[in-house]
Protein backbone atom coordinates (compact mmCIF):
# COMPACT_ATOMS: atom_id res chain seq x y z
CA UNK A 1 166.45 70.90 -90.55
CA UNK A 2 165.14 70.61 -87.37
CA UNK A 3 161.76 71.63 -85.38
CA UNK A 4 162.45 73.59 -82.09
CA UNK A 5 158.72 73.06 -81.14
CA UNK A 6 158.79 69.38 -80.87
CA UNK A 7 160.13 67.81 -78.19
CA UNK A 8 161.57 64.67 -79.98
CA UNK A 9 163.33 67.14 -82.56
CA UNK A 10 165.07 69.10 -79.51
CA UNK A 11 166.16 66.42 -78.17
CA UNK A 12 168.00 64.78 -81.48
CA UNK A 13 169.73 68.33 -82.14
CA UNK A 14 171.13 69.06 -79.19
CA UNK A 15 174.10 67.28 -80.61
CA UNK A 16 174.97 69.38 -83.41
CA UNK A 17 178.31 70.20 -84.43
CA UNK A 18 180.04 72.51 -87.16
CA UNK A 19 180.34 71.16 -90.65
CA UNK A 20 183.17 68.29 -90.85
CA UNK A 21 184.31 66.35 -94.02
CA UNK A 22 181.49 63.32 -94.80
CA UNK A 23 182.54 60.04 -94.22
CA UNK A 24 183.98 58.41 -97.11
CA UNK A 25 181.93 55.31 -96.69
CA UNK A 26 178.65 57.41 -96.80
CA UNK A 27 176.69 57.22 -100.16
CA UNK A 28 173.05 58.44 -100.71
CA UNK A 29 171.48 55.68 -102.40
CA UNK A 30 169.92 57.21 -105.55
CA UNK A 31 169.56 54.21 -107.41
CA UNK A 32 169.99 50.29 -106.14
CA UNK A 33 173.42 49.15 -105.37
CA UNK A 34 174.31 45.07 -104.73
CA UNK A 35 176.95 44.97 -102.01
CA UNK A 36 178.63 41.06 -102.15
CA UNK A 37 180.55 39.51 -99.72
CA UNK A 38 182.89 36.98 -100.01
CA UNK A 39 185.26 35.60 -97.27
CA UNK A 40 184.57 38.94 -95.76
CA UNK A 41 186.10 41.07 -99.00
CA UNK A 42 183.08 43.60 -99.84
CA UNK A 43 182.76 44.25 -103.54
CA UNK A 44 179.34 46.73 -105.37
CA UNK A 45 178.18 47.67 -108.08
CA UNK A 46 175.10 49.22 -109.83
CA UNK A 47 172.80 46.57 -110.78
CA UNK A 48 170.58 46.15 -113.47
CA UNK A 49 166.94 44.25 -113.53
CA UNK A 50 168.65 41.39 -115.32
CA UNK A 51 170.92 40.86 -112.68
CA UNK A 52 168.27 41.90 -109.61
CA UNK A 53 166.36 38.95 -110.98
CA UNK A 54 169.58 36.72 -110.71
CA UNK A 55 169.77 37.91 -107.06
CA UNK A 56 166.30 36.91 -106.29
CA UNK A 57 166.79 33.29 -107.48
CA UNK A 58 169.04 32.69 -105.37
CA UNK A 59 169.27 30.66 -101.63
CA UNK A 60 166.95 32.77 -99.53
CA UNK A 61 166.40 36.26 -99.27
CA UNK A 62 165.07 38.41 -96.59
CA UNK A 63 163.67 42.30 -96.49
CA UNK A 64 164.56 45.10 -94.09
CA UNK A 65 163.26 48.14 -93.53
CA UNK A 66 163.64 50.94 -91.09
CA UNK A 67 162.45 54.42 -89.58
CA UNK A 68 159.13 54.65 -90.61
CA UNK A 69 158.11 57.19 -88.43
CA UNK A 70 154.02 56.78 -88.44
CA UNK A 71 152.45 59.62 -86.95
CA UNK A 72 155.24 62.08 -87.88
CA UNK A 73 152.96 64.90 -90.13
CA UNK A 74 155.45 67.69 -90.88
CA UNK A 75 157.94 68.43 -94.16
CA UNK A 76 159.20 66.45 -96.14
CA UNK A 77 156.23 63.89 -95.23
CA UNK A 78 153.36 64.64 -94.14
CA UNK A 79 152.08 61.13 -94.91
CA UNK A 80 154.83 58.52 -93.81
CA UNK A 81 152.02 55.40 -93.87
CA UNK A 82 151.68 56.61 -97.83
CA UNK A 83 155.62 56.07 -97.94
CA UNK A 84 155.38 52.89 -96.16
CA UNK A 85 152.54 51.42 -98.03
CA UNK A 86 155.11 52.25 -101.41
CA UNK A 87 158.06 50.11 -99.92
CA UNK A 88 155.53 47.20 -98.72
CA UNK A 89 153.76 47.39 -102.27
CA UNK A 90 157.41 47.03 -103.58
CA UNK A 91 157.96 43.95 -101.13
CA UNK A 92 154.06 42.49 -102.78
CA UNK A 93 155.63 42.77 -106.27
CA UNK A 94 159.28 41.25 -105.82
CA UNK A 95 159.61 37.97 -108.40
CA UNK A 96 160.93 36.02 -105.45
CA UNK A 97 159.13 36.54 -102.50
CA UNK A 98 161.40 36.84 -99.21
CA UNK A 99 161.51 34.40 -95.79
CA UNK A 100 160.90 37.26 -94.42
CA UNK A 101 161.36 40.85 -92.73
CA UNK A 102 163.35 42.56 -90.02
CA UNK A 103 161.83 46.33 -88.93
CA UNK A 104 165.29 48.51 -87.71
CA UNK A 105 163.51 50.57 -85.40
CA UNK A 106 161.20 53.77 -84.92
CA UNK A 107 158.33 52.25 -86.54
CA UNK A 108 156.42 55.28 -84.69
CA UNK A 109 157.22 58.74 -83.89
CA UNK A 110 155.74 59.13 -80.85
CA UNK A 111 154.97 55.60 -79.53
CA UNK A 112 151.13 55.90 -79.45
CA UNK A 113 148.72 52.86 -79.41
CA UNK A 114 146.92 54.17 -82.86
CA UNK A 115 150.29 54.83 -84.37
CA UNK A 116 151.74 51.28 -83.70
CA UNK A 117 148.44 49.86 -84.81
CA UNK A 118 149.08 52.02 -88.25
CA UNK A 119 152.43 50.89 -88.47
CA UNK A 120 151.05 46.84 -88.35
CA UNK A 121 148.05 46.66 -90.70
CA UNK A 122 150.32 48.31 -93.09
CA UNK A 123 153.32 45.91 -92.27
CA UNK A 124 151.40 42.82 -92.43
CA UNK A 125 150.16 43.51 -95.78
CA UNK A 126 153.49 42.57 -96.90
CA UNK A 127 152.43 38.73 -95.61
CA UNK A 128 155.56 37.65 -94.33
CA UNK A 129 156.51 37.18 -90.74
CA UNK A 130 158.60 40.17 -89.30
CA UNK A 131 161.15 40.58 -86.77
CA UNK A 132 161.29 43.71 -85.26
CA UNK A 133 163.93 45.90 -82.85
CA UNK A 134 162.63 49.12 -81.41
CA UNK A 135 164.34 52.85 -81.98
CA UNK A 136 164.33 55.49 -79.98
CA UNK A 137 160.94 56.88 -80.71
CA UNK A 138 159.44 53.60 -80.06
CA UNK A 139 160.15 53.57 -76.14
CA UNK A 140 158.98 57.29 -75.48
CA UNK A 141 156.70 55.77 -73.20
CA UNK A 142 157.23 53.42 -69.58
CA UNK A 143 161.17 52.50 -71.12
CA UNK A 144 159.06 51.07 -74.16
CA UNK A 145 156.03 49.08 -72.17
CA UNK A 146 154.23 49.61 -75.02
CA UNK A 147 156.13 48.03 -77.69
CA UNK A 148 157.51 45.25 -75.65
CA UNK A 149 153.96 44.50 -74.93
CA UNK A 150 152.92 43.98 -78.41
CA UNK A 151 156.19 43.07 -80.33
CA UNK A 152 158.06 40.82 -77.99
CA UNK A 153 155.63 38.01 -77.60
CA UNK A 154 156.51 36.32 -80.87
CA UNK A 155 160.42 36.22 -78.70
CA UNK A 156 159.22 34.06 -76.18
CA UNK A 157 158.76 37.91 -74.35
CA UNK A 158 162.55 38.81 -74.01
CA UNK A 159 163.67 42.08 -75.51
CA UNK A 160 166.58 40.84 -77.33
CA UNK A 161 166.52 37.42 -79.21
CA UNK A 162 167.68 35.23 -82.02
CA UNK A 163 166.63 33.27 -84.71
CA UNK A 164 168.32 31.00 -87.20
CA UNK A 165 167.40 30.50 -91.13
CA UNK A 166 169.16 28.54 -93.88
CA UNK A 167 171.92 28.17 -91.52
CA UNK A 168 172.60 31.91 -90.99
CA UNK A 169 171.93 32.54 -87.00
CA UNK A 170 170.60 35.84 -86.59
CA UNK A 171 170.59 38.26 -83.77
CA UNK A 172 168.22 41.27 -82.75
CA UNK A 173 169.68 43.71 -80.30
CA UNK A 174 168.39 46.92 -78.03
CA UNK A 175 170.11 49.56 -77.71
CA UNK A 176 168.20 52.61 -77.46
CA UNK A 177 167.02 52.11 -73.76
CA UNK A 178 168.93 54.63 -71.24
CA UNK A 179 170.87 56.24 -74.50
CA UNK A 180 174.30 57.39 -73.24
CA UNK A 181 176.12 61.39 -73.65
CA UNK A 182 175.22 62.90 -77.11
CA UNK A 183 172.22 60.05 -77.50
CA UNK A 184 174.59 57.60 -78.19
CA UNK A 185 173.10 53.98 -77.54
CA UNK A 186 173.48 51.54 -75.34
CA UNK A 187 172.93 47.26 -74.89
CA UNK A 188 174.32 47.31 -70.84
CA UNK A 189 175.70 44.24 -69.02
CA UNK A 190 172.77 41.99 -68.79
CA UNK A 191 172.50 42.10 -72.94
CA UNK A 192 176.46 41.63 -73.64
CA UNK A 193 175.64 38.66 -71.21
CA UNK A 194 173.24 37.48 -73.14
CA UNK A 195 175.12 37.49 -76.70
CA UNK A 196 178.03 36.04 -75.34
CA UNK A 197 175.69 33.28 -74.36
CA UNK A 198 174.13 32.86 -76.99
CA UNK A 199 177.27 32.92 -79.65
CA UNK A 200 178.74 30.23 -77.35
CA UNK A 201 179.71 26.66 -78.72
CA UNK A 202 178.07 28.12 -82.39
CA UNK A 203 181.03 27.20 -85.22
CA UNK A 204 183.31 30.18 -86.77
CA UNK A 205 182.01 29.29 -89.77
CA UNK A 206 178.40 30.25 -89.25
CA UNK A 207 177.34 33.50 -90.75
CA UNK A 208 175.88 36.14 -88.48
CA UNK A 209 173.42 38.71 -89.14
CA UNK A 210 172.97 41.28 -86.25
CA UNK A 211 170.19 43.71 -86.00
CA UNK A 212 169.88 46.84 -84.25
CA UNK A 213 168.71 50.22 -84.55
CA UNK A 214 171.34 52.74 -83.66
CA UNK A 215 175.07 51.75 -85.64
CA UNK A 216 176.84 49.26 -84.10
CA UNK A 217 179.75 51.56 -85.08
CA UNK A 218 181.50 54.96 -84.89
CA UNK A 219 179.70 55.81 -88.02
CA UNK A 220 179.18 60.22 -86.20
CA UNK A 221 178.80 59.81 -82.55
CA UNK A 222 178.70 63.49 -82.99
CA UNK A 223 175.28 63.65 -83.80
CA UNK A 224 174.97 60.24 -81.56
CA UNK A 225 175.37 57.84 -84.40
CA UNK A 226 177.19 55.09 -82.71
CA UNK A 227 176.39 53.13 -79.65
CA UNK A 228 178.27 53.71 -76.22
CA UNK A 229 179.40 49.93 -75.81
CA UNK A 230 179.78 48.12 -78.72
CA UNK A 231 182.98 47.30 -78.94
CA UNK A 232 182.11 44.67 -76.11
CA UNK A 233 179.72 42.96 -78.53
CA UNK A 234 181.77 42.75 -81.46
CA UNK A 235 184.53 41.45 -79.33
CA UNK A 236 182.16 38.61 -78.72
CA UNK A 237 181.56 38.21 -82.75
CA UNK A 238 185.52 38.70 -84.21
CA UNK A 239 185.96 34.83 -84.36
CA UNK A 240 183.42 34.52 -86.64
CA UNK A 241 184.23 34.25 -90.50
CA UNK A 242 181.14 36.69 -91.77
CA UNK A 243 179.54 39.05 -89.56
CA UNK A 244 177.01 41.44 -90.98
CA UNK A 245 175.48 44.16 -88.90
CA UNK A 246 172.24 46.09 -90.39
CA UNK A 247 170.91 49.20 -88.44
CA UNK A 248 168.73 52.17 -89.04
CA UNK A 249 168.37 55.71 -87.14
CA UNK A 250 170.63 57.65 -89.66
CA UNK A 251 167.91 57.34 -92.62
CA UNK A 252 170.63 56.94 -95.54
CA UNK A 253 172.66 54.13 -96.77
CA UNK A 254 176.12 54.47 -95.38
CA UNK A 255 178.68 51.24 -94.85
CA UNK A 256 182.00 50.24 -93.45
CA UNK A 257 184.09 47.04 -93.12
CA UNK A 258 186.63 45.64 -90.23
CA UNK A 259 187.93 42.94 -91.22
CA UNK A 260 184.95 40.35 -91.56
CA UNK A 261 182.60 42.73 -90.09
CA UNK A 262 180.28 44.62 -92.92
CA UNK A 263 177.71 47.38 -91.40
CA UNK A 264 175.13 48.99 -93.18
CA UNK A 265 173.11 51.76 -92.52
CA UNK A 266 169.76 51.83 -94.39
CA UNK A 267 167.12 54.66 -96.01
CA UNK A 268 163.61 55.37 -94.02
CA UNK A 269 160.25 54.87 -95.62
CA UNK A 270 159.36 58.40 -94.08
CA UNK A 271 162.22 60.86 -94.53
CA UNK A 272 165.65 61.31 -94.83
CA UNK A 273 168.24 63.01 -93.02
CA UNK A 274 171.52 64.98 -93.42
CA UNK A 275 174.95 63.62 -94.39
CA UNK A 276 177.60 63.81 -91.70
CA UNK A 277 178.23 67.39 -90.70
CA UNK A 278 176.09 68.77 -93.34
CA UNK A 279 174.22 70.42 -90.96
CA UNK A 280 173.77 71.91 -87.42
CA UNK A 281 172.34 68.80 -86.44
CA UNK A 282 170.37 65.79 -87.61
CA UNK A 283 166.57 65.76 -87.63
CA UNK A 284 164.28 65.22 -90.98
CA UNK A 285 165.58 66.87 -94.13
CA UNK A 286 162.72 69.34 -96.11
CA UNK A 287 163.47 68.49 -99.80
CA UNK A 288 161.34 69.04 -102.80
CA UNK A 289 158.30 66.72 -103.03
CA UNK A 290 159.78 65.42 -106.28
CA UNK A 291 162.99 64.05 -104.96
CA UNK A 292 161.04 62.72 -101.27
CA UNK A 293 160.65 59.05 -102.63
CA UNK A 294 164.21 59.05 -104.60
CA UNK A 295 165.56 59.68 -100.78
CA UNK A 296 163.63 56.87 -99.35
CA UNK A 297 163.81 53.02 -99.45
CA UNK A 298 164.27 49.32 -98.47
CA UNK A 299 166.74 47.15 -98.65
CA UNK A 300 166.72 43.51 -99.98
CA UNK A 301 169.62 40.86 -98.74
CA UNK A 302 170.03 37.56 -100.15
CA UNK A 303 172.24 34.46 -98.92
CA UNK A 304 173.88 32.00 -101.25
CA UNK A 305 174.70 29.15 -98.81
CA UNK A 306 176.82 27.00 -101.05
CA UNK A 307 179.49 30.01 -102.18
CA UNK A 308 179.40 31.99 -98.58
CA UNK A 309 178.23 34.81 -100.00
CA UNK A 310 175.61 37.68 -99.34
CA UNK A 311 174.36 40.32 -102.11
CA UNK A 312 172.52 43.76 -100.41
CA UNK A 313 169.86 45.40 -102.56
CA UNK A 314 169.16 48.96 -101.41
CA UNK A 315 166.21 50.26 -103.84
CA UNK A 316 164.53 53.59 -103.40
CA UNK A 317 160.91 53.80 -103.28
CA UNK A 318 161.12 56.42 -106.36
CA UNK A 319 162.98 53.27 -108.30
């Protein structure tokens, strides 16, 4: 699954663990699925185009993708900008177009200049503004100099931020900066300072969206899958009424609920990776060239203000 030659492969198997039962919340996302939430009681469903197109008419709607790897050349992809330029073509065609985009993370493999500039010409073809959070393999290089250089300025320079649209308030978190045992992540003091900050004196009532590119929960910290502290943020988020926490890093579509917390997981443009224990470790998954872009994917999520209620759209890029 893995390659012991590259360094950035080593270092995401060294966690690997014997086989254990999948999580029961994990699904592979072979065809689209709308997840709805209403007064925090999850509900899905296959959808159809008929009712896609009912999803797109509604309040607002915004796009995330995730793990696009540019620069990685090895199976199952040897051309992750082709796979990209497939889910941004998909964003081009959508009846409805979006507000905009949020980027979970490892938009490069190895955090090179040419591969960041790959990643953006291809990105902004999608002509919508973006909001990005870095993974792992976007900070191999000066604790992420680099990308905070070129993706931060649009945040007034800070590394963490938030926005707010149609009355949802949004949040964009960091925590794959001085990753903790078994590469689980990490947002540190000055960051939980931050959120709490910036969640005070906002109602209960408003709807948050967080951002982030490792889970914000115990989804396998096995394989690092989970992030070392945050139970501290979502202490800081429990009063609120609808909490929705989007990630990347695990390169399937996986989710779980707490009580009016929802987190998904979403697919890569590039490749995917192993189910929970279904390996020695995780790393990208060789599969037949046929199947690549049924394994691959972006997500759509659309918020109806008047009935509190939010529909996810995950559609593979073989769809």
């Amino acid at each position: 699954m893995t390659d012991p030659t590259d360094p950035t492969d080593n270092e995401l198997s060294t966690h690997g663990q014997r086989r254990r039962t999948a999580l029961s919340c994990m699904a592979w996302a072979g065809a689209g699925v709308v997840w709805t939430l209403s007064g925090g009681v999850p509900g899905s469903r296959l959808f159809n185009s008929a009712e896609a197109a009912q999803a797109d008419s509604r309040s607002f709607s915004f796009i995330q993708i995730s793990d696009s790897h540019i620069g990685f050349a090895k199976d199952p992809n040897i051309e992750p900008a082709s796979t990209l330029a497939d889910a941004i073509a998909k964003v081009r065609a959508m009846p409805q177009r979006p507000a905009f985009m949020i980027h979970t993370g490892d938009i490069t493999h190895l955090s090179k200049p040419a591969e960041f500039d790959t990643a953006a010409q291809i990105i902004d073809g999608a002509g919508l503004d973006v909001h990005y959070v870095p993974g792992e393999h976007d900070v191999l290089v000066d604790e992420g100099a680099p990308y905070f250089e070129r993706f931060s300025k649009s945040n007034g320079g800070t590394k963490w931020y938030s926005f707010d649209q149609g009355g949802v308030h949004f949040i964009g978190l960091v925590n794959v900066i001085d990753l903790k045992g078994g590469g689980l992540g990490f947002l540190g003091d000055a960051q939980l300072d931050w959120l709490r900050r910036d969640l005070e004196g906002r109602s209960s009532s408003t709807p948050i969206v967080v951002f982030a590119h490792i889970p914000l929960w115990s989804l396998y910290p096995q394989w690092g899958w989970g992030t070392d502290d945050s139970a501290r943020a979502l202490a800081l988020m429990k009063r609120f009424g609808s909490v929705t926490v989007l990630n990347g890093h695990v390169h399937q579509v996986a989710q779980k609920v707490e009580g009016t917390m929802s987190f998904y997981s979403a697919m890569s443009t590039a490749f995917p990776q192993p189910a929970p224990g279904a390996a020695a470790g995780p790393g990208p998954m060789k599969v037949p060239a046929d199947r690549l872009r049924s394994m691959l994917g972006l997500r759509s999520v659309n918020y109806v203000a008047q009935r509190g209620e939010l529909a996810i759209v995950d559609t593979t890029l073989g769809a």
